[in-house]
N, C-alpha and C. Protein backbone atom coordinates (compact mmCIF):
# COMPACT_ATOMS: atom_id res chain seq x y z
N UNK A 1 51.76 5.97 59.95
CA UNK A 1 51.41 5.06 58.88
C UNK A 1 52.01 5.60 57.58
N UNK A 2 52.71 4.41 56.91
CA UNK A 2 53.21 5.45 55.51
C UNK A 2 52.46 4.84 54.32
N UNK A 3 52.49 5.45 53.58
CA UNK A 3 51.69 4.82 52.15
C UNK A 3 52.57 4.24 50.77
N UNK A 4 52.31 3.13 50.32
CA UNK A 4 53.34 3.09 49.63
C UNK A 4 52.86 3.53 48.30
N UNK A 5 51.84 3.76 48.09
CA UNK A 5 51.14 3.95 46.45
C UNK A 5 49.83 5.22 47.10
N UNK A 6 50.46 6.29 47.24
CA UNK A 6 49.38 7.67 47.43
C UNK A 6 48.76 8.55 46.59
N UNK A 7 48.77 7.98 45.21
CA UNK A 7 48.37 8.55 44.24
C UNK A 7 46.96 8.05 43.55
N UNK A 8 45.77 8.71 43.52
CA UNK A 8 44.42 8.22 43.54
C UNK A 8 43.23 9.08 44.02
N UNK A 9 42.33 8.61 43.99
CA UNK A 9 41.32 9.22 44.38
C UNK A 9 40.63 8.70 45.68
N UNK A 10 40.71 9.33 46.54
CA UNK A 10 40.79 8.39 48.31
C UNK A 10 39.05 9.74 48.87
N UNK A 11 39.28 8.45 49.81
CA UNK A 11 37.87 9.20 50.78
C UNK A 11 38.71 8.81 52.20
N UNK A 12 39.18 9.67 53.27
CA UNK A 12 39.27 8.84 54.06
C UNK A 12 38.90 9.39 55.69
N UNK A 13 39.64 8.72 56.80
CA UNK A 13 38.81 9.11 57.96
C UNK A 13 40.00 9.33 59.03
N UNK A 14 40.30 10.69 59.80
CA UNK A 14 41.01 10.34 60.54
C UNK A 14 40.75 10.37 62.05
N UNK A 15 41.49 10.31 63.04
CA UNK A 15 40.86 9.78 64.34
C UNK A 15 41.97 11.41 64.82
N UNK A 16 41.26 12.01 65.42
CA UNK A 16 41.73 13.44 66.35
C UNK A 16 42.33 12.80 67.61
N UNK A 17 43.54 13.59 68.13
CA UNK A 17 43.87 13.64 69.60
C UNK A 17 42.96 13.93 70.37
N UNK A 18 41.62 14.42 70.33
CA UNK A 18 40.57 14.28 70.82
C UNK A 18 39.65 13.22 70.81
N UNK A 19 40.14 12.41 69.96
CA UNK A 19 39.13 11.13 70.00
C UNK A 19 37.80 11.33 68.68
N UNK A 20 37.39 12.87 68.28
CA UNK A 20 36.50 13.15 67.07
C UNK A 20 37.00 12.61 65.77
N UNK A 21 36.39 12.20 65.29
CA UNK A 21 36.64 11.61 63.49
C UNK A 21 36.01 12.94 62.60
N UNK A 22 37.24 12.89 61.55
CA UNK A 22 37.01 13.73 60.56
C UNK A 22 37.27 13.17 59.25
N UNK A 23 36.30 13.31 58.51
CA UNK A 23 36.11 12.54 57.03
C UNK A 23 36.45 13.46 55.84
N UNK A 24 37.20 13.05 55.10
CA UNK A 24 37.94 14.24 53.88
C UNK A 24 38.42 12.75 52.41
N UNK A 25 38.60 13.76 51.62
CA UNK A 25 38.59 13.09 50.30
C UNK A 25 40.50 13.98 50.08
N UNK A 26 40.78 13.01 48.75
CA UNK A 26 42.24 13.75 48.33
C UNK A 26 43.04 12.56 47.49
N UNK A 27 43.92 13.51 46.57
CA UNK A 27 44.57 12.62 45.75
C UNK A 27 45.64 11.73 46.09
N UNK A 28 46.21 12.18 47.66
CA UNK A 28 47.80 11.81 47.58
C UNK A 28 47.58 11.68 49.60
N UNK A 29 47.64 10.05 49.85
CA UNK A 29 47.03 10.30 51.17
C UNK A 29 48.22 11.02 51.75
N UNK A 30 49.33 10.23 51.55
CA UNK A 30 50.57 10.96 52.53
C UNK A 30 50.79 12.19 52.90
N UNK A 31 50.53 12.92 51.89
CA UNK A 31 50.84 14.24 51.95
C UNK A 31 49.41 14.87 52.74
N UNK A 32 48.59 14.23 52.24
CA UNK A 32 47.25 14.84 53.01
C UNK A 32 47.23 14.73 54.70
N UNK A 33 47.70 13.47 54.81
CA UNK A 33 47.64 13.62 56.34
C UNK A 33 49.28 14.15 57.03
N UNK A 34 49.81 14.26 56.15
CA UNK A 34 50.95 15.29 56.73
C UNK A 34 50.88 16.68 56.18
N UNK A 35 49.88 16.96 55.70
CA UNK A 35 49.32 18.51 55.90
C UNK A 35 48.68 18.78 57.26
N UNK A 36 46.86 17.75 57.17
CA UNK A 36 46.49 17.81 58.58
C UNK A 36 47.59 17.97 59.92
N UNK A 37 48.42 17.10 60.39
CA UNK A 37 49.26 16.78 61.36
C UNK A 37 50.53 18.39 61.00
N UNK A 38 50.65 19.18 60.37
CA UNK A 38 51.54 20.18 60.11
C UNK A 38 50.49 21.36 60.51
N UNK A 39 49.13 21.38 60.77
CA UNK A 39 48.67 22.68 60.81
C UNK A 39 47.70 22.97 59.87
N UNK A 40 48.26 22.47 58.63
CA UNK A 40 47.33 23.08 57.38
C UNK A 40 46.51 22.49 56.21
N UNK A 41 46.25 21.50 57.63
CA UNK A 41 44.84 20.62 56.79
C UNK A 41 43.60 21.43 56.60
N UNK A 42 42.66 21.12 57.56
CA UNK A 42 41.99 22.21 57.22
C UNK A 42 41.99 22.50 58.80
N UNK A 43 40.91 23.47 58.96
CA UNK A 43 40.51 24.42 60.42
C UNK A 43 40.18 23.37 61.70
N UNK A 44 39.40 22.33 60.90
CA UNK A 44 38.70 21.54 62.14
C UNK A 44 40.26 20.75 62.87
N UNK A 45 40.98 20.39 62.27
CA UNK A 45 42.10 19.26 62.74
C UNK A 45 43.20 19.93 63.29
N UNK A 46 43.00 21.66 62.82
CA UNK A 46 44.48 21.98 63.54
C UNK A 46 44.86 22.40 64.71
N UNK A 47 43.35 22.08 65.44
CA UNK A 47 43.05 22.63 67.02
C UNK A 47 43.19 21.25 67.38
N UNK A 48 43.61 20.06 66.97
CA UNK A 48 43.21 18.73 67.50
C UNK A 48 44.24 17.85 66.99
N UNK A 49 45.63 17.89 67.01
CA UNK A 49 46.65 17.60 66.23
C UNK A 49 47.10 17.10 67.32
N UNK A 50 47.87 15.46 66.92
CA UNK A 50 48.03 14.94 66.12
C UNK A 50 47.10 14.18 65.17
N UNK A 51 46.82 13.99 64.55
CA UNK A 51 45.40 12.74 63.86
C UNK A 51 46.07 11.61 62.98
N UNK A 52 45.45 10.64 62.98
CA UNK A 52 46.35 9.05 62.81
C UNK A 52 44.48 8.90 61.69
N UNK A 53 45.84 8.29 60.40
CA UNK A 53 44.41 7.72 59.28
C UNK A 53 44.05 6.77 59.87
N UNK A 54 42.75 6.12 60.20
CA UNK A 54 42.45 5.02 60.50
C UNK A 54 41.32 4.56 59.30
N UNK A 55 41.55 4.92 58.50
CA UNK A 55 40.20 4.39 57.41
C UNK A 55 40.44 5.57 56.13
N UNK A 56 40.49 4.57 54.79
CA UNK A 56 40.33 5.27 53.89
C UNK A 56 39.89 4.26 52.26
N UNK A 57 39.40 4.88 51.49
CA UNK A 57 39.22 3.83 50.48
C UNK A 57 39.82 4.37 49.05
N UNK A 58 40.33 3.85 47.98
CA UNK A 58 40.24 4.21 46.84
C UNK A 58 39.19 3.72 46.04
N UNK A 59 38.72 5.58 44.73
CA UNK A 59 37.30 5.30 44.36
C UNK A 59 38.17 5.71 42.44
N UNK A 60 37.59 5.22 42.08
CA UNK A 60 37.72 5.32 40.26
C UNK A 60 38.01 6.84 39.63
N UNK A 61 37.27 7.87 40.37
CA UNK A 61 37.13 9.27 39.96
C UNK A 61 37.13 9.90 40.93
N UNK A 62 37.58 11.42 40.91
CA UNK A 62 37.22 12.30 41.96
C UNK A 62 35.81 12.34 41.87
N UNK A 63 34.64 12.36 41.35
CA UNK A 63 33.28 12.94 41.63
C UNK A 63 32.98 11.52 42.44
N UNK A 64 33.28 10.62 42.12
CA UNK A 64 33.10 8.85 42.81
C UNK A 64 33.39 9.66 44.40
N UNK A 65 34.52 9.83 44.60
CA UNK A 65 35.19 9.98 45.83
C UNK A 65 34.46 11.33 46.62
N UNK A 66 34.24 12.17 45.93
CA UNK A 66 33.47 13.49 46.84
C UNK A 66 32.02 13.00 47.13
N UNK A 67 31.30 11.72 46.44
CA UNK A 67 30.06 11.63 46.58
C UNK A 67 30.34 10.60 47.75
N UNK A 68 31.20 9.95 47.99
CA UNK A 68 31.56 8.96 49.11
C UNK A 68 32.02 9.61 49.94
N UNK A 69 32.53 10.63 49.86
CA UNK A 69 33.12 11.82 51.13
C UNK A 69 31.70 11.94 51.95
N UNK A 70 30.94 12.66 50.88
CA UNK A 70 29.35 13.13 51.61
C UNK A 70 28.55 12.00 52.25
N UNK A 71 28.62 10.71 51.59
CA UNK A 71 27.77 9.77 52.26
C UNK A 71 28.38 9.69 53.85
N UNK A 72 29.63 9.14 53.77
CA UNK A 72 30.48 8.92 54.80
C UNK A 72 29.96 9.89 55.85
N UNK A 73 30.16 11.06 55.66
CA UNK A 73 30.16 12.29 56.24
C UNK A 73 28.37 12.23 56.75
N UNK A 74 27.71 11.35 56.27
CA UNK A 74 26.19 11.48 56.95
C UNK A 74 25.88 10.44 57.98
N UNK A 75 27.37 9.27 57.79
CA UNK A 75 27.17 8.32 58.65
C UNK A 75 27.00 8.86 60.34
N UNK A 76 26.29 7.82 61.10
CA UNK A 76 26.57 8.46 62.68
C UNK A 76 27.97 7.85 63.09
N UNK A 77 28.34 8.30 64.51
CA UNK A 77 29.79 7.79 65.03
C UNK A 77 29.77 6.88 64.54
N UNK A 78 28.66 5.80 65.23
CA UNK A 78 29.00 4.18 65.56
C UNK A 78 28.81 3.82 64.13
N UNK A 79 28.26 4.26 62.99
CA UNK A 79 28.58 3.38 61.70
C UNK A 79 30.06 3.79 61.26
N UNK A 80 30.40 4.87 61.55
CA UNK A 80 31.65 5.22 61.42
C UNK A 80 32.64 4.51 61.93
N UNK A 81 32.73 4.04 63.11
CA UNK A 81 33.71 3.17 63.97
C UNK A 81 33.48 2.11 63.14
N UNK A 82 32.19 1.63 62.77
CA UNK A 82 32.27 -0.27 62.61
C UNK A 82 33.14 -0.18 61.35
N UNK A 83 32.60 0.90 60.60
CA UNK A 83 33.79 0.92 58.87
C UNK A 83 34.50 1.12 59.38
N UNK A 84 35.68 1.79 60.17
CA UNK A 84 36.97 2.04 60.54
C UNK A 84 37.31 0.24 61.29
N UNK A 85 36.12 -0.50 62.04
CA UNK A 85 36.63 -1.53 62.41
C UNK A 85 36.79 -2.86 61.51
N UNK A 86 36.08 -2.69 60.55
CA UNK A 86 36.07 -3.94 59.61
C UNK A 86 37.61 -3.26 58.49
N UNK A 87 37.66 -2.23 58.51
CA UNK A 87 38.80 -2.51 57.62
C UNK A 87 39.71 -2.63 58.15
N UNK A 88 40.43 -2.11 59.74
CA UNK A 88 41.26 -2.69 60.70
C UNK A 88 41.42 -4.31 60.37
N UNK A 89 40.27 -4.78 60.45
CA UNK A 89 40.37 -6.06 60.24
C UNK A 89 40.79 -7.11 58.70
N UNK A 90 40.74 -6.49 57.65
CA UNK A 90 41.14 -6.77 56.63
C UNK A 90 42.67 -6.42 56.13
């Protein structure tokens, strides 16, 4: 997936070669998920590489976006999938 405008304040979600979702915040998606997919995203994704964004949002501010990181991050799977499925759908 490429991005054409990666500059912002993002929350987003990616889907592991394992099938696990991992939820992270960042200014610049492209580069973020071609860190993850290079090794040096963070610890959890680089045992589980490749990972494909499937969900992400832009928020007004970084503190906007880390407080939407954490909510996200309290969701269970299945509320997790349905947000990854309704924005598939938009």
């Amino acid at each position: 997936m490429e991005f054409k405008n990666t500059k912002g304040n993002y929350v987003y979600i990616l889907r592991c070669s394992d099938g696990n979702l991992y939820t992270g915040w960042t200014v610049d998606l492209q580069k973020r998920l071609e860190c993850h997919n290079s090794g040096k995203g963070s610890k959890y994704t680089r045992a589980r590489r490749p990972v494909e964004m499937v969900y992400f949002e832009e928020l007004a501010t970084k503190n906007e976006a880390l407080r939407r990181e954490a909510a996200v991050k309290k969701l269970s799977r299945d509320e997790k999938l349905k947000l990854i499925e309704v924005f598939n759908l938009s």
